[in-house]
C-alpha atoms as a PDB file:
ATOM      1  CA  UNK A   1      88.518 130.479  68.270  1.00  0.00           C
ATOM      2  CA  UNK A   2      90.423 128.104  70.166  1.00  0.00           C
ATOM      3  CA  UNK A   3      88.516 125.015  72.310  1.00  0.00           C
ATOM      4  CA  UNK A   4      90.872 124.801  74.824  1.00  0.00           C
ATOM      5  CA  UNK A   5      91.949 128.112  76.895  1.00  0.00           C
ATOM      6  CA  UNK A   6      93.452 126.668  79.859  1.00  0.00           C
ATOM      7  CA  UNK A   7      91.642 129.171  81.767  1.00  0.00           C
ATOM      8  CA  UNK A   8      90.078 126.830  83.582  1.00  0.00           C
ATOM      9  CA  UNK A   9      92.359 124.050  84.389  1.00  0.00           C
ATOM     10  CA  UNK A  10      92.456 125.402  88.178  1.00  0.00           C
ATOM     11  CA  UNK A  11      88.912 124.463  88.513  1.00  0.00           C
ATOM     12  CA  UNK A  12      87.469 128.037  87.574  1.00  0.00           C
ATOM     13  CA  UNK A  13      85.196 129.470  85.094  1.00  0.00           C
ATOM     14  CA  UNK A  14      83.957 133.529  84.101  1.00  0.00           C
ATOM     15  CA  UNK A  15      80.554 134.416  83.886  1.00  0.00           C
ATOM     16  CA  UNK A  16      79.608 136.440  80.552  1.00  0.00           C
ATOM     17  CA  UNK A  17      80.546 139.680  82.954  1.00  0.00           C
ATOM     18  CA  UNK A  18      84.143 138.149  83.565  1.00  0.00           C
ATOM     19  CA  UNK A  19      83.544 137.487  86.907  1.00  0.00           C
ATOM     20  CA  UNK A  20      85.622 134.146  87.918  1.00  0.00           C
ATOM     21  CA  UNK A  21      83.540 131.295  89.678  1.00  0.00           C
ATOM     22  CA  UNK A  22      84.488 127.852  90.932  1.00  0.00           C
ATOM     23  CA  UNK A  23      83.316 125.396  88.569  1.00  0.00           C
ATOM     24  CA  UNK A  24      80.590 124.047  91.411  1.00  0.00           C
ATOM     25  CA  UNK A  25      79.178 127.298  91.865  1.00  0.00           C
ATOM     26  CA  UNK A  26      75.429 126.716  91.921  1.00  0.00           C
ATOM     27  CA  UNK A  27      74.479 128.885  88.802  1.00  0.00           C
ATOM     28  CA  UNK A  28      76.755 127.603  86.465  1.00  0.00           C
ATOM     29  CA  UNK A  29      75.596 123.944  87.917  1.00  0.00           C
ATOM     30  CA  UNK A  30      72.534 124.957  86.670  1.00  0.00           C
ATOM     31  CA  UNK A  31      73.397 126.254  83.131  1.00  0.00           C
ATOM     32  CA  UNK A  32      75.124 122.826  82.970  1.00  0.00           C
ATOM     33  CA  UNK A  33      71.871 121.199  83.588  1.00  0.00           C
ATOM     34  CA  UNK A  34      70.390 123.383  80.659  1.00  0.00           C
ATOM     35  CA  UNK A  35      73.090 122.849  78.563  1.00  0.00           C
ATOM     36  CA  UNK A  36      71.876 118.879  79.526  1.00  0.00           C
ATOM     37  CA  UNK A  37      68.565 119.371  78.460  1.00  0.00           C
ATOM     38  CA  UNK A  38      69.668 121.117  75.198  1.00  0.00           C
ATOM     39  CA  UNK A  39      71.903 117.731  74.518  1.00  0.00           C
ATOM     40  CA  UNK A  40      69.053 114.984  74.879  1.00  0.00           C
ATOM     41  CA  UNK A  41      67.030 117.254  72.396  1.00  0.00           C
ATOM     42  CA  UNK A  42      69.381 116.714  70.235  1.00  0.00           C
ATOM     43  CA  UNK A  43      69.669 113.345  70.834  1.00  0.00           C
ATOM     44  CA  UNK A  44      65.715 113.293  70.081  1.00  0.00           C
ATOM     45  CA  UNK A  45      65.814 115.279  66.872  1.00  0.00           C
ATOM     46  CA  UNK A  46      68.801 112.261  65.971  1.00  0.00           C
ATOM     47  CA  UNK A  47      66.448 110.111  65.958  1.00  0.00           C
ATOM     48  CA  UNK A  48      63.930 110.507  62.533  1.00  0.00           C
ATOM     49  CA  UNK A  49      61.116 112.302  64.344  1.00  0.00           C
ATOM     50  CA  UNK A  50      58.424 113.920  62.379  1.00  0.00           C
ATOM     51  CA  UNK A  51      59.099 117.311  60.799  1.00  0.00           C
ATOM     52  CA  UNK A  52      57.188 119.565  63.186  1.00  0.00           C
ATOM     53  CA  UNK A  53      58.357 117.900  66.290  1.00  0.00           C
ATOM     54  CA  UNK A  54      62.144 118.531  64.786  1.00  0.00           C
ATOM     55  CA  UNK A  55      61.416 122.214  63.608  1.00  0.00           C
ATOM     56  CA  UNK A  56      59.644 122.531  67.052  1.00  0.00           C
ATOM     57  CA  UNK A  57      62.517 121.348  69.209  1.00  0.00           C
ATOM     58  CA  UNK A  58      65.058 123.368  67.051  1.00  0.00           C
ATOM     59  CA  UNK A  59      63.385 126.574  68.113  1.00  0.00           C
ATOM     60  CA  UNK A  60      63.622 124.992  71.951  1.00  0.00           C
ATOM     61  CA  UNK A  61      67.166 124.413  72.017  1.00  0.00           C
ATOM     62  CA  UNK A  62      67.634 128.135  70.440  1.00  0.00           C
ATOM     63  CA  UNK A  63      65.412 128.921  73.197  1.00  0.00           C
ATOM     64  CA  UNK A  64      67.583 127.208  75.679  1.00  0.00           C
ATOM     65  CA  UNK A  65      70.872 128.220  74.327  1.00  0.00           C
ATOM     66  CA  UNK A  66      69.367 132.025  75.184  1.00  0.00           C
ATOM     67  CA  UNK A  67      68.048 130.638  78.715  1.00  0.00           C
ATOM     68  CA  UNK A  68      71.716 129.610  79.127  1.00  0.00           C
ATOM     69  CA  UNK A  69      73.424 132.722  78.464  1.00  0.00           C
ATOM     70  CA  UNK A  70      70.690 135.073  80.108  1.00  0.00           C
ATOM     71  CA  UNK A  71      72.038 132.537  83.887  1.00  0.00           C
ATOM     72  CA  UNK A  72      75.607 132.884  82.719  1.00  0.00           C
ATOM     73  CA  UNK A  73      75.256 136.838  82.926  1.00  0.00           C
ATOM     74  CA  UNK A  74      73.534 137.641  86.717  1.00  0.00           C
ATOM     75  CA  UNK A  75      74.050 141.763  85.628  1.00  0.00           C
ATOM     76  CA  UNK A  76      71.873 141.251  82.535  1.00  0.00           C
ATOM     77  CA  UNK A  77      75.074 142.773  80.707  1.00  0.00           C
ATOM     78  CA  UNK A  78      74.444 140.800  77.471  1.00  0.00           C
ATOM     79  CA  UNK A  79      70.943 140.373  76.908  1.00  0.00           C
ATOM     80  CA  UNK A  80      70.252 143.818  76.741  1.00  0.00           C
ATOM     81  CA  UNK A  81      72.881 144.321  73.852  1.00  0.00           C
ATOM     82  CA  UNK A  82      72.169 140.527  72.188  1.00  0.00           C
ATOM     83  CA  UNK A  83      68.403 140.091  71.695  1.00  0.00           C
ATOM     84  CA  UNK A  84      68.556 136.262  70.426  1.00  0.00           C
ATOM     85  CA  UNK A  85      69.718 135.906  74.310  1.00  0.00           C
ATOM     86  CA  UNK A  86      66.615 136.583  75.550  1.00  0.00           C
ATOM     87  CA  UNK A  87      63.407 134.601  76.880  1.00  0.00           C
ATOM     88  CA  UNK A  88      60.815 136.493  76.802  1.00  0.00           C
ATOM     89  CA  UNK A  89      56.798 135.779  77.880  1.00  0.00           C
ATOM     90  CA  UNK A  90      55.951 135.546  74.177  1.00  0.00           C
ATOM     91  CA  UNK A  91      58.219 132.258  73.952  1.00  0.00           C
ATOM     92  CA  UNK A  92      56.377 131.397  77.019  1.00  0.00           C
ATOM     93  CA  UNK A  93      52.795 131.767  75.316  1.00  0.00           C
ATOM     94  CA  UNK A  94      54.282 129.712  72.457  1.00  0.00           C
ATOM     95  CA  UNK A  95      54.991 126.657  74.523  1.00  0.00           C
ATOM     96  CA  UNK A  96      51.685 126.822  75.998  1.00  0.00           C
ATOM     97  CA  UNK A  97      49.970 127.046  72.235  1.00  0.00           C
ATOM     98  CA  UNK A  98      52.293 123.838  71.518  1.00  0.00           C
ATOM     99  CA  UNK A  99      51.151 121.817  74.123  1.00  0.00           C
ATOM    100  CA  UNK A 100      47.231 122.638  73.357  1.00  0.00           C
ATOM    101  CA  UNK A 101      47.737 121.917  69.888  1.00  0.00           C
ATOM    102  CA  UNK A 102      49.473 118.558  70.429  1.00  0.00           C
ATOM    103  CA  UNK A 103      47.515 117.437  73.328  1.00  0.00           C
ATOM    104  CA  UNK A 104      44.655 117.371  70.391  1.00  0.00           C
ATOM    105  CA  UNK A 105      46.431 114.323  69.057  1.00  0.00           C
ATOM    106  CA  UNK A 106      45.927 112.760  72.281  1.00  0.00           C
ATOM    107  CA  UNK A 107      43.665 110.638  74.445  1.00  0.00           C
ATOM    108  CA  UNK A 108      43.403 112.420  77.798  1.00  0.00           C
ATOM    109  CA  UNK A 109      44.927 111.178  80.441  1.00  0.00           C
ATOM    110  CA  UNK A 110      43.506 109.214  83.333  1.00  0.00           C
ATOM    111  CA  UNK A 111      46.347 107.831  85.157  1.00  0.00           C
ATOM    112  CA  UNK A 112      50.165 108.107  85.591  1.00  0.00           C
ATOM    113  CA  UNK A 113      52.017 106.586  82.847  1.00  0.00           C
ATOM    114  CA  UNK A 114      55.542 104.774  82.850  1.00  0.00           C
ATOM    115  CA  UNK A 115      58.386 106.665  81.083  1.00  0.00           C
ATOM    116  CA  UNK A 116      59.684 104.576  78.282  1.00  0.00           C
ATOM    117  CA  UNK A 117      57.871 103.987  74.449  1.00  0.00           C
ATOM    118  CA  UNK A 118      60.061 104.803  71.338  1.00  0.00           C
ATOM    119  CA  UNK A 119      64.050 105.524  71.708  1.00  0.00           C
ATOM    120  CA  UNK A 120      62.787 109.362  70.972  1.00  0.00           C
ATOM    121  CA  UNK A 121      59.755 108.982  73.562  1.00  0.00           C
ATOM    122  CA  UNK A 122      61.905 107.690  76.099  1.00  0.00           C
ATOM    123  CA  UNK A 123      65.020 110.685  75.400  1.00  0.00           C
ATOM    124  CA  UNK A 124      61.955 113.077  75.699  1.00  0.00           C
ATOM    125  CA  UNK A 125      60.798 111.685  79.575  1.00  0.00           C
ATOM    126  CA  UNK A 126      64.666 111.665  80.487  1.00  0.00           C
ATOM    127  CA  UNK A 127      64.665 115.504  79.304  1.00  0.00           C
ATOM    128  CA  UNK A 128      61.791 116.122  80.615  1.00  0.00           C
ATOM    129  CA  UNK A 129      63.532 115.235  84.147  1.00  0.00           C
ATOM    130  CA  UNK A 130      66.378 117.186  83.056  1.00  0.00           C
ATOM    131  CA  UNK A 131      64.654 120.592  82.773  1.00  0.00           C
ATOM    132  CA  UNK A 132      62.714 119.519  86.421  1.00  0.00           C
ATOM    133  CA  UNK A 133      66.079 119.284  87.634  1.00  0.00           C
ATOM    134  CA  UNK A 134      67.407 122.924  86.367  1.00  0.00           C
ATOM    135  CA  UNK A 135      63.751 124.404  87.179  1.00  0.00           C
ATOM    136  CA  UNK A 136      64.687 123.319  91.029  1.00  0.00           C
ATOM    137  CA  UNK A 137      68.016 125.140  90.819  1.00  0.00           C
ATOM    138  CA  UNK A 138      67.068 128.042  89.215  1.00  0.00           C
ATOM    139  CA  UNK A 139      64.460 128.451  92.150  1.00  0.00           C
ATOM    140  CA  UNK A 140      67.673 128.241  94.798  1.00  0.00           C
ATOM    141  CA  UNK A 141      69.359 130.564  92.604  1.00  0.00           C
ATOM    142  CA  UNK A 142      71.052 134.125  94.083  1.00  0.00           C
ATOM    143  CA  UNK A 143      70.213 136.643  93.061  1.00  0.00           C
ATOM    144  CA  UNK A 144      67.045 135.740  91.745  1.00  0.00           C
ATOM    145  CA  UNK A 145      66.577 135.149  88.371  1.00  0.00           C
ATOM    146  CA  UNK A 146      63.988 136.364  85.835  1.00  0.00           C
ATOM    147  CA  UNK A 147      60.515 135.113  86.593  1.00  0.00           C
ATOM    148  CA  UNK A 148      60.197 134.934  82.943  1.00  0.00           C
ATOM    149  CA  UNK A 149      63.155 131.962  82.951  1.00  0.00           C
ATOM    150  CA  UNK A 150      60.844 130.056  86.026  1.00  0.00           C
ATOM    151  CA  UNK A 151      57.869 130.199  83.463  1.00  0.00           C
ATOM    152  CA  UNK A 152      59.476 128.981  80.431  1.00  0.00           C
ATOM    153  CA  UNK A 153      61.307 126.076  82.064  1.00  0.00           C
ATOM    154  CA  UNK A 154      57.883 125.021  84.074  1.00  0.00           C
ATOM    155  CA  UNK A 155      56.047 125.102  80.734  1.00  0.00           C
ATOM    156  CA  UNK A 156      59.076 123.793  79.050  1.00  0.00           C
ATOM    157  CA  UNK A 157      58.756 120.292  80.885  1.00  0.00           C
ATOM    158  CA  UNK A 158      54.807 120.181  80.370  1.00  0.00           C
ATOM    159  CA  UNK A 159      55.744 120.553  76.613  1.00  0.00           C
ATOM    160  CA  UNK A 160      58.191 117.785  76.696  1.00  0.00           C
ATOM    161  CA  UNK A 161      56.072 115.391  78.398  1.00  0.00           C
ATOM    162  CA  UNK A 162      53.192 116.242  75.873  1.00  0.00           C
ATOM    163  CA  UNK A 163      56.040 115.567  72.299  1.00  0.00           C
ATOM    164  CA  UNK A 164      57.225 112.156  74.731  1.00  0.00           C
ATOM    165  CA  UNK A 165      53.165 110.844  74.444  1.00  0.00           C
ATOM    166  CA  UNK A 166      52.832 112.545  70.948  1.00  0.00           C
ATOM    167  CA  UNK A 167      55.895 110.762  69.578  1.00  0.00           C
ATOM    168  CA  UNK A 168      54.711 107.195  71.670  1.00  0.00           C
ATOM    169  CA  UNK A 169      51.555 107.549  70.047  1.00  0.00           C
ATOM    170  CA  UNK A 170      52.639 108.158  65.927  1.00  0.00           C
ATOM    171  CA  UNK A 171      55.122 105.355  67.046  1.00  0.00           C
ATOM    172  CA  UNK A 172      52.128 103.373  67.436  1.00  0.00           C
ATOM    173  CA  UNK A 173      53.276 102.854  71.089  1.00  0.00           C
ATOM    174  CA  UNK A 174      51.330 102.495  73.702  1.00  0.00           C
ATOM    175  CA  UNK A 175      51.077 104.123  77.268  1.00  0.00           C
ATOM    176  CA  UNK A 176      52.021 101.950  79.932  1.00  0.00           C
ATOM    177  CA  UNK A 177      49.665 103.195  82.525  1.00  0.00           C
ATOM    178  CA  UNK A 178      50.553 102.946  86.693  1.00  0.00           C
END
């Protein structure tokens, strides 16, 4: 597989369908944004984190690479033949089960806190803005997309925030609080 096709050297890009699209069409703006999010993960998981928090984000940027392809085909052409391509509620309910078990590491909060702590703390907040970002243009989206995306990325930047204090805190960094 070549990198370069020079299919898109006119400013155009195909969805997973075929179908051509400029390259600032708002769906594939917001498949970039994912694709965003799935970089600065990596970017945390480059940085010596703990074991769990690595295996954990692996399974989010698999998650997100199936997020990505699910926007980048509006028929729902692919994920019905590629099941890895899917997000489903299940992956939903695990994200939720993530953030209950690591928020047991954790003081509660009682005020807004400052992004910012470890390299990897701080990469998590900027993420965590990241998938905000996407979750506001998947909303605009047409057509509509799965309700099932809207969930995950929601939960998706409640888990982040929860691995940016959990990795501040075994950093032995504290919260600045606002």
């Amino acid at each position: 597989m070549k990198i370069y096709t020079r299919t898109g050297d006119g400013g155009e890009t195909s969805y997973f369908d075929g179908t051509r699209v400029r390259k600032d069409d708002p769906r594939l703006d917001t498949y970039g944004d994912i694709d965003e999010l799935n970089a600065w993960l990596g970017l945390v998981r480059a940085s010596a984190i703990d074991a769990d928090l690595d295996a954990a984000l692996t399974r989010i940027q698999q998650d997100l690479f199936a997020l990505g392809a699910q926007l980048a085909d509006p028929a729902g052409k692919l994920s019905a033949r590629v099941l890895k391509a899917v997000v489903s509620d299940a992956d939903v309910v695990r994200l939720e089960s993530s953030i209950d078990g690591y928020e047991r590491e954790l003081a509660p909060l009682k005020r807004f806190i400052l992004a910012g702590g470890t390299p990897a703390g701080a990469a998590l907040h900027v993420a965590r803005t990241v998938c905000r970002r996407a979750e506001r243009r998947m909303v605009a989206l047409e057509p509509a997309v799965d309700g099932v995306l809207l969930r995950y990325v929601n939960r998706l930047s409640d888990v982040l925030f929860v691995l940016a204090r959990v990795v501040n805190h075994r950093g032995g960094v504290r919260e600045t609080e606002w």
